[in-house]
PDB file of N, CA and C in Angstrom:
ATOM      1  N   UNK A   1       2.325   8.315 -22.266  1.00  0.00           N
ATOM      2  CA  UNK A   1       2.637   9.111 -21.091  1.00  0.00           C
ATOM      3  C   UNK A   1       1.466   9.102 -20.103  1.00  0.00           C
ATOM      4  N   UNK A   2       0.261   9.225 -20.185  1.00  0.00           N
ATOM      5  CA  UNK A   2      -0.799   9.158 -19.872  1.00  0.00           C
ATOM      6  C   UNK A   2      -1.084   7.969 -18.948  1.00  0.00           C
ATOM      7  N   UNK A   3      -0.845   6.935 -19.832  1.00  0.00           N
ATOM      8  CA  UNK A   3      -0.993   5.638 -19.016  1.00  0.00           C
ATOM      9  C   UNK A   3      -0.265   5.280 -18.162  1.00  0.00           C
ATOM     10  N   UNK A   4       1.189   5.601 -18.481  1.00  0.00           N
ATOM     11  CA  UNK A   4       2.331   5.621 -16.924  1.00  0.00           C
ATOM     12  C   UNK A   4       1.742   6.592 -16.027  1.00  0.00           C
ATOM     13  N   UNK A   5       1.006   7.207 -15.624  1.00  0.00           N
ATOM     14  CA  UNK A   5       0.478   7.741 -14.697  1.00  0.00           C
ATOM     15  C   UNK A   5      -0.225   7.308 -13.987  1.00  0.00           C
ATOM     16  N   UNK A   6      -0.739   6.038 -14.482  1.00  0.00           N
ATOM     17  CA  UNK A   6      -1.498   5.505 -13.790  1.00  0.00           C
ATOM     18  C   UNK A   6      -1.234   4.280 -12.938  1.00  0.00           C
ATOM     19  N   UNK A   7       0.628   3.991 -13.428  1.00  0.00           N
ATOM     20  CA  UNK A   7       1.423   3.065 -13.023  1.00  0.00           C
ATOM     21  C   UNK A   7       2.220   3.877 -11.826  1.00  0.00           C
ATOM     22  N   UNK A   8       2.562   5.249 -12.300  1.00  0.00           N
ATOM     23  CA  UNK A   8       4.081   5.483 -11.491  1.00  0.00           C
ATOM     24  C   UNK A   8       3.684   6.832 -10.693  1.00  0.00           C
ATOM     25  N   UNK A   9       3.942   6.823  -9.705  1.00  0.00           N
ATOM     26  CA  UNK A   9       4.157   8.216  -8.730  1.00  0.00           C
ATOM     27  C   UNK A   9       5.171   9.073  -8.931  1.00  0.00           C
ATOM     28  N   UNK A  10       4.445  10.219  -9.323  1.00  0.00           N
ATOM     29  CA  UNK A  10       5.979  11.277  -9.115  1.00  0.00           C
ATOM     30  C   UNK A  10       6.408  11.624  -7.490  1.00  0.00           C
ATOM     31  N   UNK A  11       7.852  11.762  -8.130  1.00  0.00           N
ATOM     32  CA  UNK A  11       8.667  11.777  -6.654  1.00  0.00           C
ATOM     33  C   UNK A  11       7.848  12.743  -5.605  1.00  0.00           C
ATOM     34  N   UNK A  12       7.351  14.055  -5.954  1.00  0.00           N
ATOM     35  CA  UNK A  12       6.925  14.537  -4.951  1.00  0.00           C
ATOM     36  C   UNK A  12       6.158  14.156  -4.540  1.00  0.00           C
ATOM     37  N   UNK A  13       5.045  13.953  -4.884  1.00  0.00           N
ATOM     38  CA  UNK A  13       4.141  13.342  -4.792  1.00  0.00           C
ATOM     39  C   UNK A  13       3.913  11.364  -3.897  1.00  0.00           C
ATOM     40  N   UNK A  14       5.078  11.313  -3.310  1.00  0.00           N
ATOM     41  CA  UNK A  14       5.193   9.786  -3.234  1.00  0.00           C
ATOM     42  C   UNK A  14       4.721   9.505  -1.654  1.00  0.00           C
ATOM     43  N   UNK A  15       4.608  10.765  -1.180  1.00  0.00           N
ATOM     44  CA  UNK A  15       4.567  11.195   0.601  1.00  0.00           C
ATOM     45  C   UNK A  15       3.351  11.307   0.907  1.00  0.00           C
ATOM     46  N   UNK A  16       2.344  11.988  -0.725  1.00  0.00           N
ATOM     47  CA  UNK A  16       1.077  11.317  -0.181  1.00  0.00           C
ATOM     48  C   UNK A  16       0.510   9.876  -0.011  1.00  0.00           C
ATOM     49  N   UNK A  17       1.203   9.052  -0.516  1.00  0.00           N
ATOM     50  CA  UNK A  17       0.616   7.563  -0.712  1.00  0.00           C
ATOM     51  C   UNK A  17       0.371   7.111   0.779  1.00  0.00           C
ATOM     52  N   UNK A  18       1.195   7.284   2.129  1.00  0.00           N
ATOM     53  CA  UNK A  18       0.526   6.925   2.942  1.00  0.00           C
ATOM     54  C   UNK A  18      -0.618   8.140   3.366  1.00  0.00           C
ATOM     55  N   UNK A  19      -0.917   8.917   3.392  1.00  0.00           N
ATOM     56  CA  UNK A  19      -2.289   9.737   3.913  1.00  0.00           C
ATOM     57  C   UNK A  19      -3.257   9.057   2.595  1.00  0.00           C
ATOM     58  N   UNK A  20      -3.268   8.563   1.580  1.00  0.00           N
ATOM     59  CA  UNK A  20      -4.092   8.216   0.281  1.00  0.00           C
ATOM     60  C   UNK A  20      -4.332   6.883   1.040  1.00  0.00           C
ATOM     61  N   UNK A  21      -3.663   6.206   1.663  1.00  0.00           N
ATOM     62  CA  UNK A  21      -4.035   4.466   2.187  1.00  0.00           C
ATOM     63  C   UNK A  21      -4.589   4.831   3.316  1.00  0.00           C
ATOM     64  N   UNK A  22      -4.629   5.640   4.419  1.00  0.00           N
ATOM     65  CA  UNK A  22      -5.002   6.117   5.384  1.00  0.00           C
ATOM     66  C   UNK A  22      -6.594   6.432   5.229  1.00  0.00           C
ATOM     67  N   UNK A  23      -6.679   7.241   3.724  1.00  0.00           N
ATOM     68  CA  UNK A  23      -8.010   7.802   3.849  1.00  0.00           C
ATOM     69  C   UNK A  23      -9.171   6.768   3.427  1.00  0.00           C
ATOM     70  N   UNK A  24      -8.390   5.626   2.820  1.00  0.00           N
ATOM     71  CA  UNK A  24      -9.180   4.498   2.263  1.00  0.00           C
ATOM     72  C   UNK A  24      -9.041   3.565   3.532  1.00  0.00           C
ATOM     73  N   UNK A  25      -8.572   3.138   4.028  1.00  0.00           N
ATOM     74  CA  UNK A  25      -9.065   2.749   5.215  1.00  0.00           C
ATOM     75  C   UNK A  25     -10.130   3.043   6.163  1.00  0.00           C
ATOM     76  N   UNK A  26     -10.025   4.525   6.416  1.00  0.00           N
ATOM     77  CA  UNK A  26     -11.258   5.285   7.138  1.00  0.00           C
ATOM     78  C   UNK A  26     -12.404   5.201   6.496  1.00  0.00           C
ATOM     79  N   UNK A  27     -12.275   5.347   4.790  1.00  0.00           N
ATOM     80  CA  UNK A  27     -13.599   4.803   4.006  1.00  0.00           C
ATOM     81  C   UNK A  27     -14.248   3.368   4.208  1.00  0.00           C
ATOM     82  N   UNK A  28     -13.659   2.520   4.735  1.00  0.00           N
ATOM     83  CA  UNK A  28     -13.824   1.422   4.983  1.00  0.00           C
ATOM     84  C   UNK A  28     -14.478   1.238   6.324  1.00  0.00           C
ATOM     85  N   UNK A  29     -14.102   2.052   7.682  1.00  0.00           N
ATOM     86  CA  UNK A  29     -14.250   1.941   8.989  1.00  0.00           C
ATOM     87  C   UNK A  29     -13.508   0.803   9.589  1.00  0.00           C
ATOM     88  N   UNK A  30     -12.227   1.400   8.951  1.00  0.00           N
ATOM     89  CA  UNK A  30     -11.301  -0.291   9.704  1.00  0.00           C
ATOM     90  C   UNK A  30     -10.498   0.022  11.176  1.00  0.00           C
ATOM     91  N   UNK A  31     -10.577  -0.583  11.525  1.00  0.00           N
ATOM     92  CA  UNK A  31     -10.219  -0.649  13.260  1.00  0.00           C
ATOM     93  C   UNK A  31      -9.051  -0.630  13.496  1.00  0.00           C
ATOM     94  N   UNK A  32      -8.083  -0.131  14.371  1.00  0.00           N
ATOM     95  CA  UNK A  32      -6.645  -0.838  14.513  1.00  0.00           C
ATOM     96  C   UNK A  32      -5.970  -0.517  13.479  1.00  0.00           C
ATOM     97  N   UNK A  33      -5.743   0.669  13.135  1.00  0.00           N
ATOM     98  CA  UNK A  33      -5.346   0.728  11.194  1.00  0.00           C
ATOM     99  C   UNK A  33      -4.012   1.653  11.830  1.00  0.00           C
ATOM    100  N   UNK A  34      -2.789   0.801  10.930  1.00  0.00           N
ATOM    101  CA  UNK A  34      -1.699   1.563  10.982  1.00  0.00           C
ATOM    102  C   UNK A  34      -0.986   0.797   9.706  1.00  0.00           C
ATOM    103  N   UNK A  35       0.024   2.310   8.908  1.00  0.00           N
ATOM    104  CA  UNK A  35       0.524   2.275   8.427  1.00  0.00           C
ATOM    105  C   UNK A  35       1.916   3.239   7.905  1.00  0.00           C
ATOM    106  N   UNK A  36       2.505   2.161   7.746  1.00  0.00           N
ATOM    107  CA  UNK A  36       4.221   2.657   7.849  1.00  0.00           C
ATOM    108  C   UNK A  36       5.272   2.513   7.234  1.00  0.00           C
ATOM    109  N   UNK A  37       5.870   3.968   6.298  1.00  0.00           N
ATOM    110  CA  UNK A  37       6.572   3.675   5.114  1.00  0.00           C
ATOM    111  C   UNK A  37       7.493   2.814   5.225  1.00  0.00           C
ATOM    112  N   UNK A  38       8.172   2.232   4.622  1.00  0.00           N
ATOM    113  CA  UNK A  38       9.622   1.523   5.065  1.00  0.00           C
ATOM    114  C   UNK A  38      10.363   1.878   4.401  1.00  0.00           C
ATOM    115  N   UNK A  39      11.619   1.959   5.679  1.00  0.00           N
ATOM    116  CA  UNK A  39      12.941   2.833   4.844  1.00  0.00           C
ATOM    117  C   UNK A  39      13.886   2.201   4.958  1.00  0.00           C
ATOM    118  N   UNK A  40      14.738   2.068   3.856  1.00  0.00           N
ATOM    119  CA  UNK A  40      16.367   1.236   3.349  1.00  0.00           C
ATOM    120  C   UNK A  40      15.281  -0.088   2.971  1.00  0.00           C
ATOM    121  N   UNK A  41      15.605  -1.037   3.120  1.00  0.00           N
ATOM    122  CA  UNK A  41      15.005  -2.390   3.076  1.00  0.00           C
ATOM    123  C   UNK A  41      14.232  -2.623   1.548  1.00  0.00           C
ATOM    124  N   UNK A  42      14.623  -1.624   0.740  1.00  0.00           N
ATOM    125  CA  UNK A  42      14.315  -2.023  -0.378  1.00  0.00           C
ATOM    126  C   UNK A  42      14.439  -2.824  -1.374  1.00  0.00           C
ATOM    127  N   UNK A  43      13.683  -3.145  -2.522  1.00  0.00           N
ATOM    128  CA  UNK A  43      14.109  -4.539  -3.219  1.00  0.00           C
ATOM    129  C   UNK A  43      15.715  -4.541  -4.057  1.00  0.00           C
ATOM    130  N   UNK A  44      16.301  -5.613  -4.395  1.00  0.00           N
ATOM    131  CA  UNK A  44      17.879  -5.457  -4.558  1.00  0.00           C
ATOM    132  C   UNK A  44      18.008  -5.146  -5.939  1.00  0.00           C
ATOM    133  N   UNK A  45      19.373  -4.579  -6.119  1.00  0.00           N
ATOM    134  CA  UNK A  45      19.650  -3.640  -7.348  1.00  0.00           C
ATOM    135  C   UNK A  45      19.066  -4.290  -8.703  1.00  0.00           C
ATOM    136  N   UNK A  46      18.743  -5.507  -8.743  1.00  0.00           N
ATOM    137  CA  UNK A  46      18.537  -6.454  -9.428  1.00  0.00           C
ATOM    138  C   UNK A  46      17.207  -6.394 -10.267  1.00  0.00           C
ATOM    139  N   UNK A  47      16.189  -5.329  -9.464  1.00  0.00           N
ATOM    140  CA  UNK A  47      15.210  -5.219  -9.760  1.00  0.00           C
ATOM    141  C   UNK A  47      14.689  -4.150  -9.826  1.00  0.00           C
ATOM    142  N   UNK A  48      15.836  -2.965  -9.788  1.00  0.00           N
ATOM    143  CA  UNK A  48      15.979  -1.859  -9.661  1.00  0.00           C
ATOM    144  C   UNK A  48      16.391  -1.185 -10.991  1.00  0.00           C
ATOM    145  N   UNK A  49      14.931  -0.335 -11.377  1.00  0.00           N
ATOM    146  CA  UNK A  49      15.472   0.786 -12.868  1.00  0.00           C
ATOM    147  C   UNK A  49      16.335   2.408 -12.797  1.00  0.00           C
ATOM    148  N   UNK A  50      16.793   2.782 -13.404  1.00  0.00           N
ATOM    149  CA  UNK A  50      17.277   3.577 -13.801  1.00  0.00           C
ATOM    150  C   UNK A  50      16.146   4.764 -13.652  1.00  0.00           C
ATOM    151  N   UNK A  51      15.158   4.431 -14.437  1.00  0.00           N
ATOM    152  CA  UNK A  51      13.959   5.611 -14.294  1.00  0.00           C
ATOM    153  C   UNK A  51      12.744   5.098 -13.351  1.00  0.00           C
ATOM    154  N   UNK A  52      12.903   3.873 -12.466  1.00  0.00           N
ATOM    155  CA  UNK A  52      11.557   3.798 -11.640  1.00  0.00           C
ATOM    156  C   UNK A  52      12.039   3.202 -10.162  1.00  0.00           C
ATOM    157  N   UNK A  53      11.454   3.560  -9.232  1.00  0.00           N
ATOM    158  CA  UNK A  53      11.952   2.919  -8.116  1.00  0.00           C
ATOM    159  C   UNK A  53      10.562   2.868  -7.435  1.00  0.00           C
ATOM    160  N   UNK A  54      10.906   2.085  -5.950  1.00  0.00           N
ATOM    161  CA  UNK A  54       9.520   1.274  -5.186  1.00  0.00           C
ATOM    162  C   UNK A  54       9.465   2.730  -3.988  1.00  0.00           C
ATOM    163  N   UNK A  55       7.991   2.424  -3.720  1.00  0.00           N
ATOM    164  CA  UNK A  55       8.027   3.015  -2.084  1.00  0.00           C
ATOM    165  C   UNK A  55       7.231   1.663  -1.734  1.00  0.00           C
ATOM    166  N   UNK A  56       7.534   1.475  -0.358  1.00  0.00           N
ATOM    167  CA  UNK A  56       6.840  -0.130   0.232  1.00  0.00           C
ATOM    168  C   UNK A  56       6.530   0.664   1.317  1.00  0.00           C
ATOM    169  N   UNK A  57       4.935  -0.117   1.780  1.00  0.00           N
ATOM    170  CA  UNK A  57       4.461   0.355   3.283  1.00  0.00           C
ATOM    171  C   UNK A  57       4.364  -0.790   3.552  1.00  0.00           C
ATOM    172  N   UNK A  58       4.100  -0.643   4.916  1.00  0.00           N
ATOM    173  CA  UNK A  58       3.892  -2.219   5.736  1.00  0.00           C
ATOM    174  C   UNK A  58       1.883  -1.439   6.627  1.00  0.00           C
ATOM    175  N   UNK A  59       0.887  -2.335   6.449  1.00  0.00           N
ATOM    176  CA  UNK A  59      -0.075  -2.019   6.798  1.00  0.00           C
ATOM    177  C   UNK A  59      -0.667  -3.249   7.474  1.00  0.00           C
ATOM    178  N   UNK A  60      -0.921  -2.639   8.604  1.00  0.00           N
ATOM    179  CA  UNK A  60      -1.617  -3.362   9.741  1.00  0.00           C
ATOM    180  C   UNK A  60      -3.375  -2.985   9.780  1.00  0.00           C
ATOM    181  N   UNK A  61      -4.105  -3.824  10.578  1.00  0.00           N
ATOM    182  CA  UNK A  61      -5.129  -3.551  10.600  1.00  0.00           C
ATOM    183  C   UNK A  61      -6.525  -4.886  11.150  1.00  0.00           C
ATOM    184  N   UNK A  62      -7.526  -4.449  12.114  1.00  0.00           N
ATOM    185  CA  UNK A  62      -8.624  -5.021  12.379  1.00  0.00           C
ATOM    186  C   UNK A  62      -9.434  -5.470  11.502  1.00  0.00           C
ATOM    187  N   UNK A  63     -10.053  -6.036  10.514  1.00  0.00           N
ATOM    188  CA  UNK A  63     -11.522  -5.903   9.941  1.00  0.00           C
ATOM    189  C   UNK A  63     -12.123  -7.100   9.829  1.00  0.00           C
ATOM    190  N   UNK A  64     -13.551  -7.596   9.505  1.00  0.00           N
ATOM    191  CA  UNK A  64     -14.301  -8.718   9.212  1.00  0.00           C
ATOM    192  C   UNK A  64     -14.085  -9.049   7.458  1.00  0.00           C
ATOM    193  N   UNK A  65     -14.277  -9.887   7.196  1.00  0.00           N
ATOM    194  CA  UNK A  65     -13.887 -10.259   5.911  1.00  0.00           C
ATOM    195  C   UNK A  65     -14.653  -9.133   5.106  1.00  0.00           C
ATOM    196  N   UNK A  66     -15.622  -8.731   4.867  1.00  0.00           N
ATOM    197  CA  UNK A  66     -16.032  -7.325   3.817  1.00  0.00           C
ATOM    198  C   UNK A  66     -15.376  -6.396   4.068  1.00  0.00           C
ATOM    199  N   UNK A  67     -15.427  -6.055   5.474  1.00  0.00           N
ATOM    200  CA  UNK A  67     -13.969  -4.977   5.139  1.00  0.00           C
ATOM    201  C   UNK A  67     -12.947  -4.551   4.634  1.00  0.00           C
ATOM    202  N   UNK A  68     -12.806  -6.001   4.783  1.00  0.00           N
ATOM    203  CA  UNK A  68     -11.028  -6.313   4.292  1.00  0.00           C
ATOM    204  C   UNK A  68     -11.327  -6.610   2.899  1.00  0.00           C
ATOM    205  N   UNK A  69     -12.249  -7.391   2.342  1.00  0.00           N
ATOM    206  CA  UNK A  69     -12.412  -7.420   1.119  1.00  0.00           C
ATOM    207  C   UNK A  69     -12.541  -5.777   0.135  1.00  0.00           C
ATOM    208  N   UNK A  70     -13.728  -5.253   1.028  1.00  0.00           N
ATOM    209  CA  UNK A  70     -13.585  -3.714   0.503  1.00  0.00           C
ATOM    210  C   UNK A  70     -12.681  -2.869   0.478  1.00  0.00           C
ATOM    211  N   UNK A  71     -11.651  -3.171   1.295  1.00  0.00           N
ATOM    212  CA  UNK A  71     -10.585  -2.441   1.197  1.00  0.00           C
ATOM    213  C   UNK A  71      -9.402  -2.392   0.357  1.00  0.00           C
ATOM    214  N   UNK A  72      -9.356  -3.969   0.026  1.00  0.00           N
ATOM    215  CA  UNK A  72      -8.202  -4.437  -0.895  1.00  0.00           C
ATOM    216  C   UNK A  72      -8.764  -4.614  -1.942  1.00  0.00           C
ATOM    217  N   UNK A  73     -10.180  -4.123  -2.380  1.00  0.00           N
ATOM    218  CA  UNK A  73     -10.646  -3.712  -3.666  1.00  0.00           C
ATOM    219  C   UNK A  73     -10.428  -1.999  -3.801  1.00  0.00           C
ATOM    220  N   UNK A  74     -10.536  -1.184  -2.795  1.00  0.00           N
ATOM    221  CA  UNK A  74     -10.075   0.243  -3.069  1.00  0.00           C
ATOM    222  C   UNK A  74      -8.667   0.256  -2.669  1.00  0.00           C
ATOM    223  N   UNK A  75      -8.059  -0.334  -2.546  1.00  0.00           N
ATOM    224  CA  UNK A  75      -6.789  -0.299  -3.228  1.00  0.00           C
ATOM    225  C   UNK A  75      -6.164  -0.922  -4.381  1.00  0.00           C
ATOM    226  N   UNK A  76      -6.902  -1.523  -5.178  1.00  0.00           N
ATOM    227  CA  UNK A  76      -6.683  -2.318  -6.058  1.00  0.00           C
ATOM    228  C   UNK A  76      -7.301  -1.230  -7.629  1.00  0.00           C
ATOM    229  N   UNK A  77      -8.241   0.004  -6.529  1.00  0.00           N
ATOM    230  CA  UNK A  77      -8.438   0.560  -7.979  1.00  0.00           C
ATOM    231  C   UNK A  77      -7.682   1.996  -7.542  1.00  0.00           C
ATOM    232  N   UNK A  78      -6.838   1.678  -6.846  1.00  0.00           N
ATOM    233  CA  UNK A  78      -6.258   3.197  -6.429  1.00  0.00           C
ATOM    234  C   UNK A  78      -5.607   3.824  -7.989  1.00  0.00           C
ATOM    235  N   UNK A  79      -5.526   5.050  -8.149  1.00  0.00           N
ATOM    236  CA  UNK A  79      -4.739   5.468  -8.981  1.00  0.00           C
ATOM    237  C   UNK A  79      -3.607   6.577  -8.495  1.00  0.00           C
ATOM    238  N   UNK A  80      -2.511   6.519  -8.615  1.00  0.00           N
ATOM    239  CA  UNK A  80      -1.959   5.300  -9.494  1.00  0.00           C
ATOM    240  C   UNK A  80      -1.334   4.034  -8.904  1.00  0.00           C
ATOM    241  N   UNK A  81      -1.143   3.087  -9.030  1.00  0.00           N
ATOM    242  CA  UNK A  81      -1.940   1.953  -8.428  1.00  0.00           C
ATOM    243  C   UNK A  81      -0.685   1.445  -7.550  1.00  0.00           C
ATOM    244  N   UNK A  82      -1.288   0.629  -6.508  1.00  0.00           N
ATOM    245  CA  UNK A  82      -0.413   0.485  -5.758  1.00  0.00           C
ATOM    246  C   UNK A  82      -0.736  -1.250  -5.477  1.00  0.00           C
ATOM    247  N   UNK A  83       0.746  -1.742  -5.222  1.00  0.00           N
ATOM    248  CA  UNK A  83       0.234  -2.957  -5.594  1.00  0.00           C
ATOM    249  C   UNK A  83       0.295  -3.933  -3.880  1.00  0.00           C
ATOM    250  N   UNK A  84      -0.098  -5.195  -3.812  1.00  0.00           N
ATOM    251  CA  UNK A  84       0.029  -5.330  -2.783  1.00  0.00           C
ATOM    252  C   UNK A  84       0.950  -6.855  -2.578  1.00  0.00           C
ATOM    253  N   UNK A  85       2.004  -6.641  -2.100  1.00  0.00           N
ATOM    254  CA  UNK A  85       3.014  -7.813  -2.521  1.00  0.00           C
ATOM    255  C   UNK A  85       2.565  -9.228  -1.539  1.00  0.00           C
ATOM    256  N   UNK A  86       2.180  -8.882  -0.447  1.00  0.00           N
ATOM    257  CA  UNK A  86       2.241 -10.133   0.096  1.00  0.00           C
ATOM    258  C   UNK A  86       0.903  -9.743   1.563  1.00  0.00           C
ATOM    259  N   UNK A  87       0.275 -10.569   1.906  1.00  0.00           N
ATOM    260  CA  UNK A  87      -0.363 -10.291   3.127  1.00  0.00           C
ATOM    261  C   UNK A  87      -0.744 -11.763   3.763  1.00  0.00           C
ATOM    262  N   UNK A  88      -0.951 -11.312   5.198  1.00  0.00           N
ATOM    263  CA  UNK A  88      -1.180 -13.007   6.277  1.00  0.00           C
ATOM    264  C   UNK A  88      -2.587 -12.004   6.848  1.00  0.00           C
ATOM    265  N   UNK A  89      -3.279 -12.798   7.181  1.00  0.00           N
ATOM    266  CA  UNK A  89      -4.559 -12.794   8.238  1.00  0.00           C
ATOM    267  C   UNK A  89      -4.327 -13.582   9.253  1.00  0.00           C
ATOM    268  N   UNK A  90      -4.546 -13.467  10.378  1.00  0.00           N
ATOM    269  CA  UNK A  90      -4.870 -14.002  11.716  1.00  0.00           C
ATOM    270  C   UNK A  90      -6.155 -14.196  12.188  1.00  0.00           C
ATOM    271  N   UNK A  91      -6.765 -15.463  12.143  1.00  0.00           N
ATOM    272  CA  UNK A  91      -8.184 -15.218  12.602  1.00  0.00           C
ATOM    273  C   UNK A  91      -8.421 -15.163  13.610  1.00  0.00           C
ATOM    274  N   UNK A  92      -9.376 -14.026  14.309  1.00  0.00           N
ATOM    275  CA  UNK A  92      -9.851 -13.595  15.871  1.00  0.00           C
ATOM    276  C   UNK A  92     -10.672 -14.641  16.907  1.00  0.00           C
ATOM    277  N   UNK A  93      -9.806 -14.734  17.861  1.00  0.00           N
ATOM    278  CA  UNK A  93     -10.338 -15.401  19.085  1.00  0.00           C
ATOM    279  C   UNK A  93     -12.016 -14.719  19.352  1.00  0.00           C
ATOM    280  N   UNK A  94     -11.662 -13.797  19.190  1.00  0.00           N
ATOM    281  CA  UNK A  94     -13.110 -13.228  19.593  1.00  0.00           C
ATOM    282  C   UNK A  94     -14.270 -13.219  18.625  1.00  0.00           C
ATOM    283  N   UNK A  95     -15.351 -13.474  18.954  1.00  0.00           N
ATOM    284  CA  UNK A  95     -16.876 -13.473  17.574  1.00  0.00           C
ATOM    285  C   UNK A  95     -16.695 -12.139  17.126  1.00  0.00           C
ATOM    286  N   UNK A  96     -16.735 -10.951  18.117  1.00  0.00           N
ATOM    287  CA  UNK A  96     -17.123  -9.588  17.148  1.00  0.00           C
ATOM    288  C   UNK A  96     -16.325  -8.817  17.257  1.00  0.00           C
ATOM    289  N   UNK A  97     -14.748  -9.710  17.387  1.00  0.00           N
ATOM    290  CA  UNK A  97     -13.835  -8.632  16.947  1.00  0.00           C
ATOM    291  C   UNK A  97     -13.309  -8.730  15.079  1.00  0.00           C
ATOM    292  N   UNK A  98     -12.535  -7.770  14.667  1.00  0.00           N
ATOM    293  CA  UNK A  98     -12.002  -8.266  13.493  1.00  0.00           C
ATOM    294  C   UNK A  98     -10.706  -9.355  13.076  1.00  0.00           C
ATOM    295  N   UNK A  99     -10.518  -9.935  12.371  1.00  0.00           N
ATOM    296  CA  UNK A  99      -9.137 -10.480  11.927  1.00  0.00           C
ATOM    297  C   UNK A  99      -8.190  -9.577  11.779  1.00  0.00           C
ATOM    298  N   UNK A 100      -7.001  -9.934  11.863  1.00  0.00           N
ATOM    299  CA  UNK A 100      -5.686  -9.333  11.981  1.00  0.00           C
ATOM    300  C   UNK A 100      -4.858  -9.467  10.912  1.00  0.00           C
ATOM    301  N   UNK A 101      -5.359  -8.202  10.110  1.00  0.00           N
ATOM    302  CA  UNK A 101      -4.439  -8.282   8.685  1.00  0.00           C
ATOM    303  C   UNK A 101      -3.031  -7.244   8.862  1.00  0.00           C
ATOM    304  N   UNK A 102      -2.142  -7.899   8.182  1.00  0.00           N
ATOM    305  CA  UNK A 102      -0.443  -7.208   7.485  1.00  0.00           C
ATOM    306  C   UNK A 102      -0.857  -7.336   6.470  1.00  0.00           C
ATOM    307  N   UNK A 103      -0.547  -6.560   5.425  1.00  0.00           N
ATOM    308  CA  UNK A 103      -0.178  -6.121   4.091  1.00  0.00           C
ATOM    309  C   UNK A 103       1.061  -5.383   4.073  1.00  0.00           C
ATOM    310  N   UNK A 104       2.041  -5.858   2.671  1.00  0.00           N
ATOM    311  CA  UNK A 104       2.538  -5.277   1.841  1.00  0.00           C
ATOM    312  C   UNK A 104       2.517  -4.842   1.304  1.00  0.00           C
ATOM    313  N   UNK A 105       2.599  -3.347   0.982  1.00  0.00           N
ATOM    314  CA  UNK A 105       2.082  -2.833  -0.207  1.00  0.00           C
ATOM    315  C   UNK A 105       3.549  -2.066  -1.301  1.00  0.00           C
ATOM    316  N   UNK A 106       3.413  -2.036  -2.555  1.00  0.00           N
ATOM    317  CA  UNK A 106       4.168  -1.562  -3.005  1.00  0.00           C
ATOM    318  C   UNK A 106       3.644  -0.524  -4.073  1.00  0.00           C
ATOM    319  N   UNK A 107       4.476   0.431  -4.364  1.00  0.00           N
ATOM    320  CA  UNK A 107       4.328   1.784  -5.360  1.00  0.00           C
ATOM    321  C   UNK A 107       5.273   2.376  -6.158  1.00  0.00           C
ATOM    322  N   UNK A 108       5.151   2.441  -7.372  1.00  0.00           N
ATOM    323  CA  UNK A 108       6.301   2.457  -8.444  1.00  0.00           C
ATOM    324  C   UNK A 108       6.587   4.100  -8.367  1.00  0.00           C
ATOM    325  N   UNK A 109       7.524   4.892  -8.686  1.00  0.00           N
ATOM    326  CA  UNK A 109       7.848   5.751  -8.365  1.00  0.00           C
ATOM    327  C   UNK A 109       9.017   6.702  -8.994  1.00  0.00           C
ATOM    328  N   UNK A 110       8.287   7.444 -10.209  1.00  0.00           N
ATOM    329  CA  UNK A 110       9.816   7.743 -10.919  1.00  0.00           C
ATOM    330  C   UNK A 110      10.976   8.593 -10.319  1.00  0.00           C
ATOM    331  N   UNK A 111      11.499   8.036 -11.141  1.00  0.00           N
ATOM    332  CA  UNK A 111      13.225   8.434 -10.262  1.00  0.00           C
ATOM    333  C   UNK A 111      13.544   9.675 -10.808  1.00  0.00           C
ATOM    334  N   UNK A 112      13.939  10.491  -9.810  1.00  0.00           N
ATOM    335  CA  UNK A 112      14.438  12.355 -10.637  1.00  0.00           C
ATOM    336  C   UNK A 112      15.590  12.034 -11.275  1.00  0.00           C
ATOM    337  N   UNK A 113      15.643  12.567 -12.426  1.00  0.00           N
ATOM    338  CA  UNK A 113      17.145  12.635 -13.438  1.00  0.00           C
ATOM    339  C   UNK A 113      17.913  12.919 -12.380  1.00  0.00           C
ATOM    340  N   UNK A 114      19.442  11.931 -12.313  1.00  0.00           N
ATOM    341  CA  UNK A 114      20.648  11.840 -11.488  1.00  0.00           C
ATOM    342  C   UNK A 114      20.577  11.175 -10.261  1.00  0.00           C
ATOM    343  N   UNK A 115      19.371  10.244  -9.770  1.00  0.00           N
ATOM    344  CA  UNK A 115      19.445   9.996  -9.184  1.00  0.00           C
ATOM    345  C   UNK A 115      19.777   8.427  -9.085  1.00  0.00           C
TER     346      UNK A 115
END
């Protein structure tokens, strides 16, 4: 039981995950930082449990490669953990601006009895 905690979000609890990615970003000093739950567009029934379901954000953002490296290491030790499905970089026209990261992120999330 213990250790699924460190896998799965309880339902109430699932609304903090974006202010929790928010605050690790600001730990970082990342520029241009937005992030945004996504709703319906979830993965298909196929991959879908009975007792666990996803929350997915979509995260945008400025940084130089340590940034971004530091960042997707504090999210990588987030608890409880959130995973990150897919991301593109754009590299910056400009010397001292940052690259232009999207991330996917995903978060397991138990499901309330009956739902």
């Amino acid at each position: 039981q213990q250790r699924l905690k460190d896998f799965v979000v309880d339902p109430g609890e699932s609304s903090n995950l974006t202010f929790d990615i928010s605050e690790t970003a600001s730990g970082q000093q990342i520029d241009s930082f937005s992030v945004k739950s996504q709703s319906g567009g979830g993965p298909s029934s196929d991959t879908e449990s009975d007792y666990i379901g996803q929350s997915r954000f979509d995260v945008s953002f400025a940084a130089g490669f340590n940034q971004f490296a530091a960042f997707l290491n504090a999210l990588e030790r987030h608890q409880p953990a959130l995973f990150v499905d897919s991301l593109s970089i754009t590299r910056s026209d400009q010397p001292n601006e940052g690259h232009k990261v999207k991330l996917n992120i995903a978060a397991l999330v138990r499901k309330q009895p009956g739902n």
